[in-house]
C-alpha atoms as a PDB file:
ATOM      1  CA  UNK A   1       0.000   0.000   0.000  1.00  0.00           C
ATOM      2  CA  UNK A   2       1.340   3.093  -0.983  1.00  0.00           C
ATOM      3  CA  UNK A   3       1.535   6.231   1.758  1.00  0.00           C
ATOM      4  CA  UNK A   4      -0.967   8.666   1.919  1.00  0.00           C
ATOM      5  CA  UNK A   5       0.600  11.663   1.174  1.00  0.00           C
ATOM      6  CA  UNK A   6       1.946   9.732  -2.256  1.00  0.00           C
ATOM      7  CA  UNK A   7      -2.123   9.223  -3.182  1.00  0.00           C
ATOM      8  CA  UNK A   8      -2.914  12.873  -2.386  1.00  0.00           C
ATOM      9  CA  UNK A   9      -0.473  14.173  -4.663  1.00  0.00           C
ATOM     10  CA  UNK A  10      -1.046  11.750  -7.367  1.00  0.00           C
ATOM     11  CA  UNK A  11      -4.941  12.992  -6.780  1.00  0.00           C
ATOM     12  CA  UNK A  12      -3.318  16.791  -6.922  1.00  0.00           C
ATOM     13  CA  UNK A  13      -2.298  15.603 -10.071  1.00  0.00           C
ATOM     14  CA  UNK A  14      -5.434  14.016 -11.077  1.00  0.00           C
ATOM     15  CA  UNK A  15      -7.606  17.248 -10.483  1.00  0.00           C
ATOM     16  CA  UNK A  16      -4.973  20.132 -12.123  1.00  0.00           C
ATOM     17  CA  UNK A  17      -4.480  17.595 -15.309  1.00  0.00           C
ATOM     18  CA  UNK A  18      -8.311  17.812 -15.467  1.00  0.00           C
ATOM     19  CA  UNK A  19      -8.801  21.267 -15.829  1.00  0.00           C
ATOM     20  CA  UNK A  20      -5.892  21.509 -18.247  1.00  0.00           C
ATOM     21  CA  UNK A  21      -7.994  18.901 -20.299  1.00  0.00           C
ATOM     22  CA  UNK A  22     -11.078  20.563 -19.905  1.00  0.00           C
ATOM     23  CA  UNK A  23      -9.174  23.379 -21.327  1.00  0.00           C
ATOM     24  CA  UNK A  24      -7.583  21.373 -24.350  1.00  0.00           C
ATOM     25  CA  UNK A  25     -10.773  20.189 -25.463  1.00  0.00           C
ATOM     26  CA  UNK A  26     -12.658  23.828 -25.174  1.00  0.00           C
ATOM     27  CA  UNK A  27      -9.994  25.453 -27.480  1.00  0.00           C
ATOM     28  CA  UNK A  28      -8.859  22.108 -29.446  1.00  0.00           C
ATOM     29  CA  UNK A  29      -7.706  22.072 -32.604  1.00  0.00           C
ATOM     30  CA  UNK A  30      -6.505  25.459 -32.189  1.00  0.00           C
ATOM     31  CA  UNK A  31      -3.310  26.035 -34.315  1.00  0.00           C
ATOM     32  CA  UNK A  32      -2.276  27.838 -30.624  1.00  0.00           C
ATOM     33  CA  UNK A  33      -2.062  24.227 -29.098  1.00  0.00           C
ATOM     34  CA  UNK A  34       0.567  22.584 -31.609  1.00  0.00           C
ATOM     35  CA  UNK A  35       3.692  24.131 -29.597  1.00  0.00           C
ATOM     36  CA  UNK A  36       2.145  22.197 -26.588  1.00  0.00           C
ATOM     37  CA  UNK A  37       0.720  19.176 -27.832  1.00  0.00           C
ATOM     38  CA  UNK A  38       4.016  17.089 -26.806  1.00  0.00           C
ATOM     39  CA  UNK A  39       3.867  18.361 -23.160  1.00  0.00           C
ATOM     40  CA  UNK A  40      -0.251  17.740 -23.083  1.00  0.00           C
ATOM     41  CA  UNK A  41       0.312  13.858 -24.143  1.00  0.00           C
ATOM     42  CA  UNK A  42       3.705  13.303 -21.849  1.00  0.00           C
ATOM     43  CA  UNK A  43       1.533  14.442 -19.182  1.00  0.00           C
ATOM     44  CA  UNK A  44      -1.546  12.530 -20.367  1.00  0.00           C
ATOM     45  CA  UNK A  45       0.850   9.995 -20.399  1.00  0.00           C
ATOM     46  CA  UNK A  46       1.646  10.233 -16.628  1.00  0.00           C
ATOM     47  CA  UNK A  47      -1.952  10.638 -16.307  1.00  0.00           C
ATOM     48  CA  UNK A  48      -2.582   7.482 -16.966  1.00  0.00           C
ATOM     49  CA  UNK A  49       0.584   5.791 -15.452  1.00  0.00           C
ATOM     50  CA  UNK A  50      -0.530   6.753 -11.926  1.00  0.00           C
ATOM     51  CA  UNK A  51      -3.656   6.630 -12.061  1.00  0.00           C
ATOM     52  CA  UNK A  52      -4.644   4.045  -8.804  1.00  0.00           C
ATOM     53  CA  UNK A  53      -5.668   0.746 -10.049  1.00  0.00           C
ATOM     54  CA  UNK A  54      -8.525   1.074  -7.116  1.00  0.00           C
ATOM     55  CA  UNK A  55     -11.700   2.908  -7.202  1.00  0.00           C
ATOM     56  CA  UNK A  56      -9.978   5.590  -4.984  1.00  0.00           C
ATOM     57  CA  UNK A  57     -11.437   8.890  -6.072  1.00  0.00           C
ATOM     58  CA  UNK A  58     -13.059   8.163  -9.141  1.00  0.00           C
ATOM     59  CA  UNK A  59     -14.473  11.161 -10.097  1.00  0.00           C
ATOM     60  CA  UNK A  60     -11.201  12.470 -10.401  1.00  0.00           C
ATOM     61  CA  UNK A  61      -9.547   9.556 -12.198  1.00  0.00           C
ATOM     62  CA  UNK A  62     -12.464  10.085 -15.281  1.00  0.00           C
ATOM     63  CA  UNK A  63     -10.632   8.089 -18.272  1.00  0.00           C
ATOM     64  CA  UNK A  64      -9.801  10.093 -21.310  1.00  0.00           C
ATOM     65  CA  UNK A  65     -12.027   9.699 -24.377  1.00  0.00           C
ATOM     66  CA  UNK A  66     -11.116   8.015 -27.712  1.00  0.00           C
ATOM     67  CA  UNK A  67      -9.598  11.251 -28.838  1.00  0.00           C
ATOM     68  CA  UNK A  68      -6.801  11.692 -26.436  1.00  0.00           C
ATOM     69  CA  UNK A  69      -6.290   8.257 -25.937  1.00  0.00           C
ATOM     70  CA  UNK A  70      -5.298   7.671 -30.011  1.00  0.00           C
ATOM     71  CA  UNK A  71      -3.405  10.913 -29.752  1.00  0.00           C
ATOM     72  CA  UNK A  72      -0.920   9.552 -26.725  1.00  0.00           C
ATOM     73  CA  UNK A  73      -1.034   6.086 -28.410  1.00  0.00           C
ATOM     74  CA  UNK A  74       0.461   7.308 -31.458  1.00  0.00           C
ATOM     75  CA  UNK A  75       2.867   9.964 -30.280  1.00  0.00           C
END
């Protein structure tokens, strides 16, 4: 079992990745985002590398769509 404070900042994580993705999707396919679209997928990459195994706050956990998932896939 991991320590707690390691869960609450993978959760930290969690919650500030999902407003940047919130973001990304309001103002994708902006030409603005292609400077940033390696950074977005290395940390939707993390995303997804920590993200607990458990049903440990789900809500924030959310999976990515089909979108974001073919874009880290490929990149």
């Amino acid at each position: 079992m991991q320590h707690k404070s390691v869960n609450k900042e993978k959760d930290e994580f969690a919650a500030d990745y999902r407003v940047v993705n919130i973001a990304w999707d309001a103002l994708s396919p902006d030409p603005f985002l292609d400077n940033y679209k390696l950074d977005y997928v290395w940390h939707s990459k993390v995303y997804e590398s920590v993200k607990p195994t458990d049903n440990r706050n789900a809500l924030v956990w959310i999976s990515f769509d089909a979108k974001h998932w073919n874009w880290f896939t490929q990149t």
